[in-house]
PDB file of N, CA and C in Angstrom:
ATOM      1  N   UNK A   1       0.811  -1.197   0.000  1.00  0.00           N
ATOM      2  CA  UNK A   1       0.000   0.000   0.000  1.00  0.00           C
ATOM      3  C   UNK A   1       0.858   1.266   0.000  1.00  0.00           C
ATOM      4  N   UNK A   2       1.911   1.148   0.558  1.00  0.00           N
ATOM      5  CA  UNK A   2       2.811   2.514   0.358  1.00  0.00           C
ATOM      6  C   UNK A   2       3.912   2.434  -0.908  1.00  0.00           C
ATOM      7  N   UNK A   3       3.670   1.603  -1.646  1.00  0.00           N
ATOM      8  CA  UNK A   3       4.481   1.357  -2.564  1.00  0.00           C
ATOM      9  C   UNK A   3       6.100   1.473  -2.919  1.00  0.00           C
ATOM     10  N   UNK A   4       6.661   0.647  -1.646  1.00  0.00           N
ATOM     11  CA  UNK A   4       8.024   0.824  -1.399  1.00  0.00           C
ATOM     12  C   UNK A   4       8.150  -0.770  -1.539  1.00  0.00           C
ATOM     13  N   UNK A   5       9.387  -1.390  -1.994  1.00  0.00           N
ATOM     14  CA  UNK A   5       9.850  -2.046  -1.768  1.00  0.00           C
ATOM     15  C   UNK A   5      10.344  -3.224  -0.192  1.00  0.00           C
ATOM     16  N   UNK A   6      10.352  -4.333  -0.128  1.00  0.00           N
ATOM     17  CA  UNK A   6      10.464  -5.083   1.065  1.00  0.00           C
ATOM     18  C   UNK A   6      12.267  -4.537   2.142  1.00  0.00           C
ATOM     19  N   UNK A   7      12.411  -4.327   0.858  1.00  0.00           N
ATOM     20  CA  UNK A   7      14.185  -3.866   1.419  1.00  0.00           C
ATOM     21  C   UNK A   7      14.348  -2.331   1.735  1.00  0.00           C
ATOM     22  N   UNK A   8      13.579  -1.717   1.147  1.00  0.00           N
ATOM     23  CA  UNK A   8      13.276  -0.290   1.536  1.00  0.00           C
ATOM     24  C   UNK A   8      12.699  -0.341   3.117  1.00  0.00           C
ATOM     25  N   UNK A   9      11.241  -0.998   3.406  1.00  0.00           N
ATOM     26  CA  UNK A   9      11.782  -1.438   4.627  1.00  0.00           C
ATOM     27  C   UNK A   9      11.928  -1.726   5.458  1.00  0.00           C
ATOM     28  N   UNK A  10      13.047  -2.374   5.314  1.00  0.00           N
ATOM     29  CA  UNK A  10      14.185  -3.002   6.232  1.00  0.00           C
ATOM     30  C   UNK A  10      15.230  -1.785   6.037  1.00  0.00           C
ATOM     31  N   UNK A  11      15.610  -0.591   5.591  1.00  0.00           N
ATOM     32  CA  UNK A  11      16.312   0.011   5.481  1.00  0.00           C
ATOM     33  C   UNK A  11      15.787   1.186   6.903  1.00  0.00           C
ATOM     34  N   UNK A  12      14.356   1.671   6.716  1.00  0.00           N
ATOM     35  CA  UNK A  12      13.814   2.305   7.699  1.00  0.00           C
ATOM     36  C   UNK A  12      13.690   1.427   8.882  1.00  0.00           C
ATOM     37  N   UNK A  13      13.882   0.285   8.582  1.00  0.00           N
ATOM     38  CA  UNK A  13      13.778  -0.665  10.439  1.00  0.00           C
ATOM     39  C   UNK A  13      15.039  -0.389  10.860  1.00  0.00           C
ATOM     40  N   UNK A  14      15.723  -0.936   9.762  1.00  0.00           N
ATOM     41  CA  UNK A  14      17.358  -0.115  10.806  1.00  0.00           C
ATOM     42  C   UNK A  14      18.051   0.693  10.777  1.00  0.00           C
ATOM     43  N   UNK A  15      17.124   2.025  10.256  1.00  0.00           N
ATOM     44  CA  UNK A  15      17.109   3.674  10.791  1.00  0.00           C
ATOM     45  C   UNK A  15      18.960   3.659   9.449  1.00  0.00           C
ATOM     46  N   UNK A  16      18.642   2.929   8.640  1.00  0.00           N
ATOM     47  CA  UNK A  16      19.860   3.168   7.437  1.00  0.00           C
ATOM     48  C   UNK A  16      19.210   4.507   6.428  1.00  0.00           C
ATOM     49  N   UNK A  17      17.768   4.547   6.543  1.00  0.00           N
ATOM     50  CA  UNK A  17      17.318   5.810   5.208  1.00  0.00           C
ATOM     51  C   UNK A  17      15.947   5.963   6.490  1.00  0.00           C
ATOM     52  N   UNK A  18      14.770   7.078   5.588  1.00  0.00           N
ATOM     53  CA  UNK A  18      13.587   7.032   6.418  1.00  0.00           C
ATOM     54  C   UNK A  18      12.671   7.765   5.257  1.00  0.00           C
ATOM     55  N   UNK A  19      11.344   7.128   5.250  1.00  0.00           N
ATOM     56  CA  UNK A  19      10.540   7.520   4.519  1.00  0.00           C
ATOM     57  C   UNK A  19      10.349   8.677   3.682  1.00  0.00           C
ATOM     58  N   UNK A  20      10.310   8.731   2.272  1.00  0.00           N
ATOM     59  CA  UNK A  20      10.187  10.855   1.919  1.00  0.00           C
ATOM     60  C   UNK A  20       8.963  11.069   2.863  1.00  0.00           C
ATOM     61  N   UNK A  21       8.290  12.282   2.455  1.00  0.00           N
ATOM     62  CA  UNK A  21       7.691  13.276   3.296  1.00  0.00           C
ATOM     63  C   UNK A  21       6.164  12.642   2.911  1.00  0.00           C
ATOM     64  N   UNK A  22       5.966  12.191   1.799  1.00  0.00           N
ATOM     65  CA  UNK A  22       4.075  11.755   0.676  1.00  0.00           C
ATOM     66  C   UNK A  22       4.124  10.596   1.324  1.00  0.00           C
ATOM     67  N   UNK A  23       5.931   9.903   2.006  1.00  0.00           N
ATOM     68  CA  UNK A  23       5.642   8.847   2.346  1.00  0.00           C
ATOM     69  C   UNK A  23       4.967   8.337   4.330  1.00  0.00           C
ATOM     70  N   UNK A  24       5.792   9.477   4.738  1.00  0.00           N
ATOM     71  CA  UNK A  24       5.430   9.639   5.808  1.00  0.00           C
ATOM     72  C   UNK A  24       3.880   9.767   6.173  1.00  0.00           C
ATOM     73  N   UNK A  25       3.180  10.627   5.326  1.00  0.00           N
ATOM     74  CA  UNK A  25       1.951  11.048   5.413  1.00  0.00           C
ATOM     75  C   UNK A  25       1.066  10.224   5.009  1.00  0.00           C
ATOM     76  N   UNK A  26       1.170   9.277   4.423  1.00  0.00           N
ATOM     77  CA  UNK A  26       0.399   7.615   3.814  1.00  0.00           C
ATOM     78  C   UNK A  26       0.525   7.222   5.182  1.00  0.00           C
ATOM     79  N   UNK A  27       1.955   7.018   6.033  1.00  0.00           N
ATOM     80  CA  UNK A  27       1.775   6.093   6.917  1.00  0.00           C
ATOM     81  C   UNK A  27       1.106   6.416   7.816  1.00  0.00           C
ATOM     82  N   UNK A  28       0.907   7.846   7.968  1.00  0.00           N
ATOM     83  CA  UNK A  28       0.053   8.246   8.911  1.00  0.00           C
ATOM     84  C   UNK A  28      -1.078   8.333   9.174  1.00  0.00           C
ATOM     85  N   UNK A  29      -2.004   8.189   7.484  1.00  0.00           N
ATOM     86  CA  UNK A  29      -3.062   7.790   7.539  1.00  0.00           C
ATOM     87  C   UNK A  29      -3.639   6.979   7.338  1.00  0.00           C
ATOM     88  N   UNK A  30      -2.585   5.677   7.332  1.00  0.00           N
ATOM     89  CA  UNK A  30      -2.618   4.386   7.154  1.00  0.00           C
ATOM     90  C   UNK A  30      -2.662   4.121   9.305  1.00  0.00           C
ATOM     91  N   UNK A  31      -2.014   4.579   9.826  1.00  0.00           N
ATOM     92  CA  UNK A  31      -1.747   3.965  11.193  1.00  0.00           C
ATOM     93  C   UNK A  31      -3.546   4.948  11.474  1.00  0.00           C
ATOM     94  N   UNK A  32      -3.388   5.967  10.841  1.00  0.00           N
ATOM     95  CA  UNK A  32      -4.822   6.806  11.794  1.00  0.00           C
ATOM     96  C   UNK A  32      -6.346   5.670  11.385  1.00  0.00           C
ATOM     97  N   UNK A  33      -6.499   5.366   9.827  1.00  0.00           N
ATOM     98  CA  UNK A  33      -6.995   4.542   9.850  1.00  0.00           C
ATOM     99  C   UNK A  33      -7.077   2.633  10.709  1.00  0.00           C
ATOM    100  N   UNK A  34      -6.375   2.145  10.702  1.00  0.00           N
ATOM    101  CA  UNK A  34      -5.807   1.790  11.922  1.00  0.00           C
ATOM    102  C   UNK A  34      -6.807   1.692  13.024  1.00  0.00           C
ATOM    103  N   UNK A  35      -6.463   2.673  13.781  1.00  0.00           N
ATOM    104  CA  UNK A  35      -7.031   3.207  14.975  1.00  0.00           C
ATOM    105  C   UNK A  35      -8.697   3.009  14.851  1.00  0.00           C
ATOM    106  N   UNK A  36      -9.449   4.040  14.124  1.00  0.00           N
ATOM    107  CA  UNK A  36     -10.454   3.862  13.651  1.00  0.00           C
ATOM    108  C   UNK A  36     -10.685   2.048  13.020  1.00  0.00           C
ATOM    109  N   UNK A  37     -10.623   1.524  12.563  1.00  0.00           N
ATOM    110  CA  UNK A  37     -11.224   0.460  12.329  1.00  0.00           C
ATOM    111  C   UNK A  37     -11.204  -0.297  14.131  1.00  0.00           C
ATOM    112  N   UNK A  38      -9.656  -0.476  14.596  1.00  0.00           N
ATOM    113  CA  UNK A  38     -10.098  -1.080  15.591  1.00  0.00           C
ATOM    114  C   UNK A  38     -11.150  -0.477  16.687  1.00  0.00           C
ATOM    115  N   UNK A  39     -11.484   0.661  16.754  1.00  0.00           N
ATOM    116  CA  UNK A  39     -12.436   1.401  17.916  1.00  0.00           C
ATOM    117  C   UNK A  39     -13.501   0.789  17.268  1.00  0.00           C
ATOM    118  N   UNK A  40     -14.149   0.351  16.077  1.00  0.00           N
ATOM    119  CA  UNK A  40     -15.366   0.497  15.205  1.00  0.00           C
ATOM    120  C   UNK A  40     -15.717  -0.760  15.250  1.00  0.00           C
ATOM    121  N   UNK A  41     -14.400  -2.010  14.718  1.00  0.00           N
ATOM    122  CA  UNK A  41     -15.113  -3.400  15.331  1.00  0.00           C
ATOM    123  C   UNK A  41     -14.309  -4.044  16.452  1.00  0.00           C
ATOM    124  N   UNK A  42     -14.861  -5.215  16.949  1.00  0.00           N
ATOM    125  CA  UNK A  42     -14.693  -5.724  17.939  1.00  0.00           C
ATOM    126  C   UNK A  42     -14.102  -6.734  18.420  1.00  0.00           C
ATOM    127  N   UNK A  43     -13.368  -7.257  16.769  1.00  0.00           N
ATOM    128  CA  UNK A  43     -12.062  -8.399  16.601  1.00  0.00           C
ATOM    129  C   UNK A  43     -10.932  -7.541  15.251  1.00  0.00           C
ATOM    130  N   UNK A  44      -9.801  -8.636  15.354  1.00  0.00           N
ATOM    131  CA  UNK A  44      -8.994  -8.521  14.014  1.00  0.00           C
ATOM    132  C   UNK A  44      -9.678  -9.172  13.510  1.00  0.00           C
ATOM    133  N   UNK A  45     -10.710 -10.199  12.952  1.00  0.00           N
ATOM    134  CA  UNK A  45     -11.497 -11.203  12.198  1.00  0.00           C
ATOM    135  C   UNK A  45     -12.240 -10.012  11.348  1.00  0.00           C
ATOM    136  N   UNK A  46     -13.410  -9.372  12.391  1.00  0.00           N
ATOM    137  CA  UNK A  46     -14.170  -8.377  11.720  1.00  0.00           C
ATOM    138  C   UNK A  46     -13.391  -7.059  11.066  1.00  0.00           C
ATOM    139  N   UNK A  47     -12.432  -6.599  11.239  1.00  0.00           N
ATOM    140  CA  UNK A  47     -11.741  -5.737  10.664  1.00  0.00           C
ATOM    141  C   UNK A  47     -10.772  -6.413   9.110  1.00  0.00           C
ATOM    142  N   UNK A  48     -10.776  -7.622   9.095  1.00  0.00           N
ATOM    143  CA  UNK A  48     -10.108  -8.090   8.193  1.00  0.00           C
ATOM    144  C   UNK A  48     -11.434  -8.347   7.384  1.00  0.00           C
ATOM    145  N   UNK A  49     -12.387  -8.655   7.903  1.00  0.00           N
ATOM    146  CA  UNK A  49     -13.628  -9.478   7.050  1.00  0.00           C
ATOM    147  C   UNK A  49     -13.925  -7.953   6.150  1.00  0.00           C
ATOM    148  N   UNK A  50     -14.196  -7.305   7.036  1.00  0.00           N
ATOM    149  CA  UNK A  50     -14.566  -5.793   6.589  1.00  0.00           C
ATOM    150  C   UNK A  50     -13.983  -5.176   5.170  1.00  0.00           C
ATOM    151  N   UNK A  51     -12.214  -5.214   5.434  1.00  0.00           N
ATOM    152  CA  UNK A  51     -11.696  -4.840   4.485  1.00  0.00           C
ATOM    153  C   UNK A  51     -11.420  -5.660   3.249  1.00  0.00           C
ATOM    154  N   UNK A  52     -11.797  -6.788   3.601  1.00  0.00           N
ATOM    155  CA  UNK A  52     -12.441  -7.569   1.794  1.00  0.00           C
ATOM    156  C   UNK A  52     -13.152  -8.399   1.467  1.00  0.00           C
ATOM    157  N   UNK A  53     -14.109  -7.829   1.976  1.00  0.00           N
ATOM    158  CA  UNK A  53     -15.978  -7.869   1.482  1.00  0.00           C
ATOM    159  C   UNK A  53     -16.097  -6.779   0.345  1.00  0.00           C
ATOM    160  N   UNK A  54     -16.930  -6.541  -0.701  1.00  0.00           N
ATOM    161  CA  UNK A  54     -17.099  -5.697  -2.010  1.00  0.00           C
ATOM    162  C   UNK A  54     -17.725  -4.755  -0.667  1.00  0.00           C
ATOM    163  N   UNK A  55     -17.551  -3.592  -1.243  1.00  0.00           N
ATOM    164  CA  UNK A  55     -18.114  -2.532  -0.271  1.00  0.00           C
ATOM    165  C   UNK A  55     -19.107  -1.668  -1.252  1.00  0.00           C
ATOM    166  N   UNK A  56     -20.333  -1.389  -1.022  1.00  0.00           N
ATOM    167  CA  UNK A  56     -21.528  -0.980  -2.183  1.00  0.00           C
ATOM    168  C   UNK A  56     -20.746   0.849  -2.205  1.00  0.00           C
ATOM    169  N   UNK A  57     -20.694   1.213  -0.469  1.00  0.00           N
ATOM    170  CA  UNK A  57     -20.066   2.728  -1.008  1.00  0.00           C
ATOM    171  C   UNK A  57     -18.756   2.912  -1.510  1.00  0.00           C
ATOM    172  N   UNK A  58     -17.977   2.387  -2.016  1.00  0.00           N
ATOM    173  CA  UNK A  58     -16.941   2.126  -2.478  1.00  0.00           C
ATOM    174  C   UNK A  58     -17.114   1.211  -4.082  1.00  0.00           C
ATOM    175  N   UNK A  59     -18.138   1.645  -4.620  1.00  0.00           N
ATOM    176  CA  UNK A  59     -18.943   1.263  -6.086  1.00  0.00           C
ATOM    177  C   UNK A  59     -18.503  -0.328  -6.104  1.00  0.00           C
ATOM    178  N   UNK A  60     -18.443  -1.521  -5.539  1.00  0.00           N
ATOM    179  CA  UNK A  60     -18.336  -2.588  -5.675  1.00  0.00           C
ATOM    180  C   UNK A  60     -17.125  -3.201  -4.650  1.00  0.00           C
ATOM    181  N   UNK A  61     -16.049  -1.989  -4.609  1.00  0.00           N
ATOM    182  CA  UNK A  61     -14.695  -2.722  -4.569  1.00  0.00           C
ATOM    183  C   UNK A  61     -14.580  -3.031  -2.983  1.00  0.00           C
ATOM    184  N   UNK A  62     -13.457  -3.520  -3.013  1.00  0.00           N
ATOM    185  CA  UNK A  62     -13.611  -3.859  -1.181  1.00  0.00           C
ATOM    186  C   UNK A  62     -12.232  -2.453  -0.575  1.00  0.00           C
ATOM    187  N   UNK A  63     -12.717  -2.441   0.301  1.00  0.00           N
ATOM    188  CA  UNK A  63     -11.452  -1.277   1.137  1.00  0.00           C
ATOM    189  C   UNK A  63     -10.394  -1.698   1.026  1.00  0.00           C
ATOM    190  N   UNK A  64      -9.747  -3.004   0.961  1.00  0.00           N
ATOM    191  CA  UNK A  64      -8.233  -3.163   0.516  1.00  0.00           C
ATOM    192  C   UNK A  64      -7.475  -2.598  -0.857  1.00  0.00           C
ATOM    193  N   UNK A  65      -9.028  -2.677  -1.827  1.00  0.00           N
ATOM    194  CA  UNK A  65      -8.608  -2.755  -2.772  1.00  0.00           C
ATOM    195  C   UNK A  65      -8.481  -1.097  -2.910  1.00  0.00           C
ATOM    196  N   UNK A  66      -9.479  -0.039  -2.621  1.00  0.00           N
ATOM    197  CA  UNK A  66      -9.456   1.032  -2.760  1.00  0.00           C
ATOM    198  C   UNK A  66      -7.637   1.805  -1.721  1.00  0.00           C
ATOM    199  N   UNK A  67      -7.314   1.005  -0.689  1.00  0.00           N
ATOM    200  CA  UNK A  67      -6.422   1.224   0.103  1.00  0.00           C
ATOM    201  C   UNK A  67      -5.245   1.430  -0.643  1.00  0.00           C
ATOM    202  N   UNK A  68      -5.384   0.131  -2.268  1.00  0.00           N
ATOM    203  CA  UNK A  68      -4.181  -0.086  -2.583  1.00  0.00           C
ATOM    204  C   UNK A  68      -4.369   0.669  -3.790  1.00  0.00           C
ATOM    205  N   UNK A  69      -5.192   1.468  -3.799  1.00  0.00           N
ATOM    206  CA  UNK A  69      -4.466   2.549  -5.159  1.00  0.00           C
ATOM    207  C   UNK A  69      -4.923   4.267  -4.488  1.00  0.00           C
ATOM    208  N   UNK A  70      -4.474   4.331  -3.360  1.00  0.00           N
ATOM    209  CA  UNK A  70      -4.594   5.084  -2.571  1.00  0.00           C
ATOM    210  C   UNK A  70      -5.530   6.120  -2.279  1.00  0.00           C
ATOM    211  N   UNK A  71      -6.927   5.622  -2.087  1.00  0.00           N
ATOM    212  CA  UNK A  71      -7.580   6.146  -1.863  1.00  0.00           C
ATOM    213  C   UNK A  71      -8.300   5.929  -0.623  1.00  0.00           C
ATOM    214  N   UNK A  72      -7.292   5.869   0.973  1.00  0.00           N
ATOM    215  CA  UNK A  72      -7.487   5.865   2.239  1.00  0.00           C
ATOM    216  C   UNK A  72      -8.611   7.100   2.562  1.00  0.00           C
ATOM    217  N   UNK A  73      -9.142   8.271   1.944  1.00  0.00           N
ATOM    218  CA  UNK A  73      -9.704   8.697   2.428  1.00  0.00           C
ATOM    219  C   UNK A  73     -11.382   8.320   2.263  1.00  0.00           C
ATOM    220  N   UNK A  74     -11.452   7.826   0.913  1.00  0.00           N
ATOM    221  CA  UNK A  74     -12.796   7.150   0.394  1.00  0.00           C
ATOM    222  C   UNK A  74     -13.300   5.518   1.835  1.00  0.00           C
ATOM    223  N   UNK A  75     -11.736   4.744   1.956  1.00  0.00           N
ATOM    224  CA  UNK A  75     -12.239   3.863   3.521  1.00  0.00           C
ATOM    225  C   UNK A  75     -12.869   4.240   4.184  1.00  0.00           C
ATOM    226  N   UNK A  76     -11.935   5.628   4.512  1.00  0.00           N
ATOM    227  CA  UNK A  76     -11.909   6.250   5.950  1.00  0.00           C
ATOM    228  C   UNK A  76     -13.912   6.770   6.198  1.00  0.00           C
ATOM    229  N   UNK A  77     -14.222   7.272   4.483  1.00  0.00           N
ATOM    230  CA  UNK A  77     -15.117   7.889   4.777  1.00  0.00           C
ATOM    231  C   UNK A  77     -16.812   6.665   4.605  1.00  0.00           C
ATOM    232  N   UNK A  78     -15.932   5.420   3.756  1.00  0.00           N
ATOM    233  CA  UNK A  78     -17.527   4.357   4.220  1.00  0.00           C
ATOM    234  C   UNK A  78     -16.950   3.509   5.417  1.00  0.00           C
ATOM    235  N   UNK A  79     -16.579   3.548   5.750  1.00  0.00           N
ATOM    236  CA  UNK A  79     -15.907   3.421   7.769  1.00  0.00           C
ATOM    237  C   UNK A  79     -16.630   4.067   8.664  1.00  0.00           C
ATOM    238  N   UNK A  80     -17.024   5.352   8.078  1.00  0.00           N
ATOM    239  CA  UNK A  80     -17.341   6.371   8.672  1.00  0.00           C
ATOM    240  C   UNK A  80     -19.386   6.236   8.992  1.00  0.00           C
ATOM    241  N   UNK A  81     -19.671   5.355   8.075  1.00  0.00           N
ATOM    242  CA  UNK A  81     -21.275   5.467   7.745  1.00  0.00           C
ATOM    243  C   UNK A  81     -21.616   4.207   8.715  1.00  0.00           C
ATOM    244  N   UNK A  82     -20.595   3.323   9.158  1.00  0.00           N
ATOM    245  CA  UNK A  82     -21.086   2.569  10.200  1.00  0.00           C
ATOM    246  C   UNK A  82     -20.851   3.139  11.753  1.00  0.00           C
ATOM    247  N   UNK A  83     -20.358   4.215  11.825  1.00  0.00           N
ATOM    248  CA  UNK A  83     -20.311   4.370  13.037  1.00  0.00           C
ATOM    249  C   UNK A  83     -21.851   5.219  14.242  1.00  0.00           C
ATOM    250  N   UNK A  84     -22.160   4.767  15.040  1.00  0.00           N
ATOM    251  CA  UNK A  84     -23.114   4.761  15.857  1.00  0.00           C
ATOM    252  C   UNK A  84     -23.515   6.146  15.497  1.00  0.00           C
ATOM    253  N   UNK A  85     -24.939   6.508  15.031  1.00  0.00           N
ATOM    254  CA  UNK A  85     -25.587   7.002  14.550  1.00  0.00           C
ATOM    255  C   UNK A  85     -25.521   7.970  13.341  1.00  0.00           C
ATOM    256  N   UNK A  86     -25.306   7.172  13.177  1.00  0.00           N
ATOM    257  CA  UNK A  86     -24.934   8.022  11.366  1.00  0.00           C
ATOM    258  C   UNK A  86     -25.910   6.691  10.388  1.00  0.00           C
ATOM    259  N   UNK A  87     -26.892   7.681   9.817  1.00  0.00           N
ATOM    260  CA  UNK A  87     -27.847   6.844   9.075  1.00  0.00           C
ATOM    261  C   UNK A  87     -27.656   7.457   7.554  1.00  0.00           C
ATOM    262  N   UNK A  88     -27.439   6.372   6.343  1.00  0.00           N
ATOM    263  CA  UNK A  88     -27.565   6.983   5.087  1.00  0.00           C
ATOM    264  C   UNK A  88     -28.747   5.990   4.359  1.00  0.00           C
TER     265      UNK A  88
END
């Protein structure tokens, strides 16, 4: 999803390079999303089931798939339509 390489890293695990700046900011709303899914369900099962099931507000696709051509904010925002009282 951040589109770096496996050795890239392992380069940031052992503090040899560190993310550019577009990259930093993916991870951040990759870890903020994160957060939000786990407050929202109530296992890793349902948070995994979640993110690849076809999602109807996400025109068919499932949230992994939208994750992986970076469109974390479109998750973030049908993530957003299950949370306690929010009716569409």
């Amino acid at each position: 999803m951040l589109c770096v390489t496996p050795r890239t890293v392992n380069r940031w695990q052992g503090e040899q390079a560190l993310p550019q700046r577009a990259t930093r900011e993916r991870i951040t709303q990759l870890l903020e999303l994160e957060q939000e899914l786990q407050a929202t369900f109530d296992s890793r099962v349902a948070v995994r089931t979640w993110l690849n099931t076809d999602n109807r507000y996400l025109g068919g696709i499932k949230p992994v798939e939208a994750l992986r051509i970076g469109r974390c904010d479109r998750v973030r925002a049908a993530l957003e339509i299950l949370a306690p009282g929010v009716f569409v």
